[in-house]
N, C-alpha and C. Protein backbone atom coordinates (compact mmCIF):
# COMPACT_ATOMS: atom_id res chain seq x y z
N UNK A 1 19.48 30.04 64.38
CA UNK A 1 18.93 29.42 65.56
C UNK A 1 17.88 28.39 65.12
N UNK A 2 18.17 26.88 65.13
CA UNK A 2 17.53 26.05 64.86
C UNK A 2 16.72 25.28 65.80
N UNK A 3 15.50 25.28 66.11
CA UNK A 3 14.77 24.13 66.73
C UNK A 3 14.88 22.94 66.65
N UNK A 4 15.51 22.14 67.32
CA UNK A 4 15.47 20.77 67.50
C UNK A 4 14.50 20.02 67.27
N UNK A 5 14.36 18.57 66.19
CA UNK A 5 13.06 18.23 66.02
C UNK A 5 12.24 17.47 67.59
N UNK A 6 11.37 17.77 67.40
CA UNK A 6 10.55 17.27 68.63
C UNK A 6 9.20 17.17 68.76
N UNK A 7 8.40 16.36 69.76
CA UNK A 7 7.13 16.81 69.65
C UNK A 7 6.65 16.72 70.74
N UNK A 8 5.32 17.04 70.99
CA UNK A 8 5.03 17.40 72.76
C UNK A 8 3.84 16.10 73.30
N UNK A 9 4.05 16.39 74.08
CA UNK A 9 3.66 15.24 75.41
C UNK A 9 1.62 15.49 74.90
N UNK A 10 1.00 14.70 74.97
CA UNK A 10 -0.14 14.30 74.54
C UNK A 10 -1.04 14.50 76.57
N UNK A 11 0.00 14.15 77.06
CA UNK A 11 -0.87 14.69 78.32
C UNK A 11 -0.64 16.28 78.83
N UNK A 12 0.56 17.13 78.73
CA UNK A 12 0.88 18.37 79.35
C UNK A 12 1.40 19.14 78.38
N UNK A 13 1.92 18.29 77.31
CA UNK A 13 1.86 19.64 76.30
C UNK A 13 3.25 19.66 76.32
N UNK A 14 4.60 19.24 77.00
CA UNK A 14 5.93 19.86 77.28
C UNK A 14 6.07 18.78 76.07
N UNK A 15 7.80 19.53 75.72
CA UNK A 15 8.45 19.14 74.28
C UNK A 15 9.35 17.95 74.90
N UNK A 16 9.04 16.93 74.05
CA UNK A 16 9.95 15.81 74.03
C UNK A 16 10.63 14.87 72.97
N UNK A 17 11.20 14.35 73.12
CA UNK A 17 12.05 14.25 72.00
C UNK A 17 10.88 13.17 70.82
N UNK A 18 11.59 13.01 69.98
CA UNK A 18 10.87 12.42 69.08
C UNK A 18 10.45 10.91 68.62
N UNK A 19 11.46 10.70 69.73
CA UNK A 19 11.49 9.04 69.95
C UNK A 19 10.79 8.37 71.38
N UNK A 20 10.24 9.25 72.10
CA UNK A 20 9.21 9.06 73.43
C UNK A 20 8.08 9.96 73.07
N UNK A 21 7.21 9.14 74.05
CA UNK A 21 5.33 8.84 73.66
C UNK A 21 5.11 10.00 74.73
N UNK A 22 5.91 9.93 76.09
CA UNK A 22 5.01 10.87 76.59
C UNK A 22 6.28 11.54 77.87
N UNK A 23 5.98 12.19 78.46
CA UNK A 23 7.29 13.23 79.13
C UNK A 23 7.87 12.31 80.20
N UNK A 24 6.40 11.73 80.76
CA UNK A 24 6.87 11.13 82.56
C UNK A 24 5.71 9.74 82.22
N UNK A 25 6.27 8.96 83.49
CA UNK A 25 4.96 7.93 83.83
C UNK A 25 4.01 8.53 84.30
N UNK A 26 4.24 9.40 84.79
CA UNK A 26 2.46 9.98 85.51
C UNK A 26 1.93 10.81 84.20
N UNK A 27 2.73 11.23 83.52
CA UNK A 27 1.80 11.49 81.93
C UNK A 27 1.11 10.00 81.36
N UNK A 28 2.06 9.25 80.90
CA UNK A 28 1.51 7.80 80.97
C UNK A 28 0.10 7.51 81.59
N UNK A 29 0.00 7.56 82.62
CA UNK A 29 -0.41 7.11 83.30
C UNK A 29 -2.22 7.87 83.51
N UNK A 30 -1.53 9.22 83.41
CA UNK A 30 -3.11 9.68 83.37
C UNK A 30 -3.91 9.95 82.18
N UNK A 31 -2.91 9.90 80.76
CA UNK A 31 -3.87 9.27 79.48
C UNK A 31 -4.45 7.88 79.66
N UNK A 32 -3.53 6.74 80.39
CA UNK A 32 -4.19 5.50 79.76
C UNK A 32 -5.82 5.53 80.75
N UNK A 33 -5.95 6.04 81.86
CA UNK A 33 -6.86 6.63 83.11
C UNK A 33 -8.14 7.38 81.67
N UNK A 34 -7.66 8.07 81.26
CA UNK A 34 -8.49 9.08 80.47
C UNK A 34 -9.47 8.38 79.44
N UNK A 35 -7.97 7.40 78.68
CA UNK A 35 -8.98 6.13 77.88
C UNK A 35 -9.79 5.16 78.27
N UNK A 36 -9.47 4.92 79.63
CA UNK A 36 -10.05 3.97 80.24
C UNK A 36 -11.61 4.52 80.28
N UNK A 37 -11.73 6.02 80.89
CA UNK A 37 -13.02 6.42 80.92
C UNK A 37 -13.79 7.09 79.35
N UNK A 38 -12.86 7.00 78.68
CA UNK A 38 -13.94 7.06 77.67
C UNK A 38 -14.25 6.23 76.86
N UNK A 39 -13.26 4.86 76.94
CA UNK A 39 -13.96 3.62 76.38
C UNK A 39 -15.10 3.32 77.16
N UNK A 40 -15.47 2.87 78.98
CA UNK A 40 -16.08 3.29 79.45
C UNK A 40 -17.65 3.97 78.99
N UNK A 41 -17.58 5.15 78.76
CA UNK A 41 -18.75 5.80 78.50
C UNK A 41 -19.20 5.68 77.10
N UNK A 42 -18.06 5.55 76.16
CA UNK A 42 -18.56 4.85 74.85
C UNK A 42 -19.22 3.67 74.97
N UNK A 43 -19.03 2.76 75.35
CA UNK A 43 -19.88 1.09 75.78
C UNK A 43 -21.13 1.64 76.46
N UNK A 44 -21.21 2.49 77.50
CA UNK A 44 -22.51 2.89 78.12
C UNK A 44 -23.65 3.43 76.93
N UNK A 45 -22.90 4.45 76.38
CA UNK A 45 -23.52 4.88 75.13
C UNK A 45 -24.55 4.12 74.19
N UNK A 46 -23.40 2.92 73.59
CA UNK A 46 -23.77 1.72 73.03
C UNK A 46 -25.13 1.04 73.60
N UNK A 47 -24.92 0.70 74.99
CA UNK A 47 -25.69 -0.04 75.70
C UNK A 47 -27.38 1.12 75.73
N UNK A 48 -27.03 1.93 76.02
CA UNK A 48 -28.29 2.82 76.52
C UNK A 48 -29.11 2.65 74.82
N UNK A 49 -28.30 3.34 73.88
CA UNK A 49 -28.72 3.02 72.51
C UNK A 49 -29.63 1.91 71.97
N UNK A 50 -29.28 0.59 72.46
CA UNK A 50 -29.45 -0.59 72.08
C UNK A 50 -30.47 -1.35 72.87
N UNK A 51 -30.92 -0.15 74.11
CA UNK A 51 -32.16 -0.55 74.77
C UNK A 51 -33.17 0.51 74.14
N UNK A 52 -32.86 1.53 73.83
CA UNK A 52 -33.95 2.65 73.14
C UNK A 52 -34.23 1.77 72.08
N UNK A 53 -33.30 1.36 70.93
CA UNK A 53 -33.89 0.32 69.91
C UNK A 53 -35.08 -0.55 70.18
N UNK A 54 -34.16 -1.54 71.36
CA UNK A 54 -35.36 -2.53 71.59
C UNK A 54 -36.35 -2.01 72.15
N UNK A 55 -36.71 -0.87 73.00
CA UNK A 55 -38.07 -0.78 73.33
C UNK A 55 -38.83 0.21 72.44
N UNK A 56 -38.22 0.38 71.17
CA UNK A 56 -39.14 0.97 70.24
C UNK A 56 -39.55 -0.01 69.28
N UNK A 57 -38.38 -0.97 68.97
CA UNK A 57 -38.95 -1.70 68.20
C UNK A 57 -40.33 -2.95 69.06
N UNK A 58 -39.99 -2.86 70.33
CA UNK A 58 -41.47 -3.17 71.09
C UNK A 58 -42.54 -2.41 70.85
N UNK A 59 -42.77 -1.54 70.99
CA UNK A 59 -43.80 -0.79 71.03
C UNK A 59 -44.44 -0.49 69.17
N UNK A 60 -43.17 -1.02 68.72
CA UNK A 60 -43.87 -0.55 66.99
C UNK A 60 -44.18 -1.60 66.72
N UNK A 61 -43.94 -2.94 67.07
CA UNK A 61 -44.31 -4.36 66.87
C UNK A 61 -45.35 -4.92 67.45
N UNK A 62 -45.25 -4.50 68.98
CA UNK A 62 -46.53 -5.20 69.70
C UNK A 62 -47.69 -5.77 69.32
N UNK A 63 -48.36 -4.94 68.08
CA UNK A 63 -49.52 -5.54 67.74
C UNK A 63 -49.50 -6.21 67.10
N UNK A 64 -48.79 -6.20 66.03
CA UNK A 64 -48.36 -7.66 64.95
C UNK A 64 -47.89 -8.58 65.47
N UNK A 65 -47.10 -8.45 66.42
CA UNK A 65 -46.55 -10.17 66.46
C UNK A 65 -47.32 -10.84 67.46
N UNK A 66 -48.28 -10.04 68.51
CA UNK A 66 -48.78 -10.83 69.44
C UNK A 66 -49.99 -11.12 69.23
């Protein structure tokens, strides 16, 4: 009794063949949804980061440069 090669769906987990990405369009559909929000919150990340920088490097500078 041999298993057929295959591999499973990245959104639900069901077995599909080995030459498709994902089972259905609504699998499709709710990974590219998923990436969307965590590219999303990665950039927020970035952004929040890159204001803590600048207002430390304000506050550690202030007196020297002004």
């Amino acid at each position: 009794m041999a298993v057929e090669p295959h591999k499973h769906c990245p959104g639900c987990g069901a077995p599909i063949p080995m030459n498709e990405r994902y089972c259905s369009p609504r699998c499709q559909q709710i990974i590219a949804e998923n990436q969307k929000k965590v590219k999303r919150t990665r950039n927020f990340i970035y952004i929040i980061f890159a204001i803590f920088i600048i207002v430390w490097l304000y506050f550690m500078l202030r007196g020297r440069l002004f």
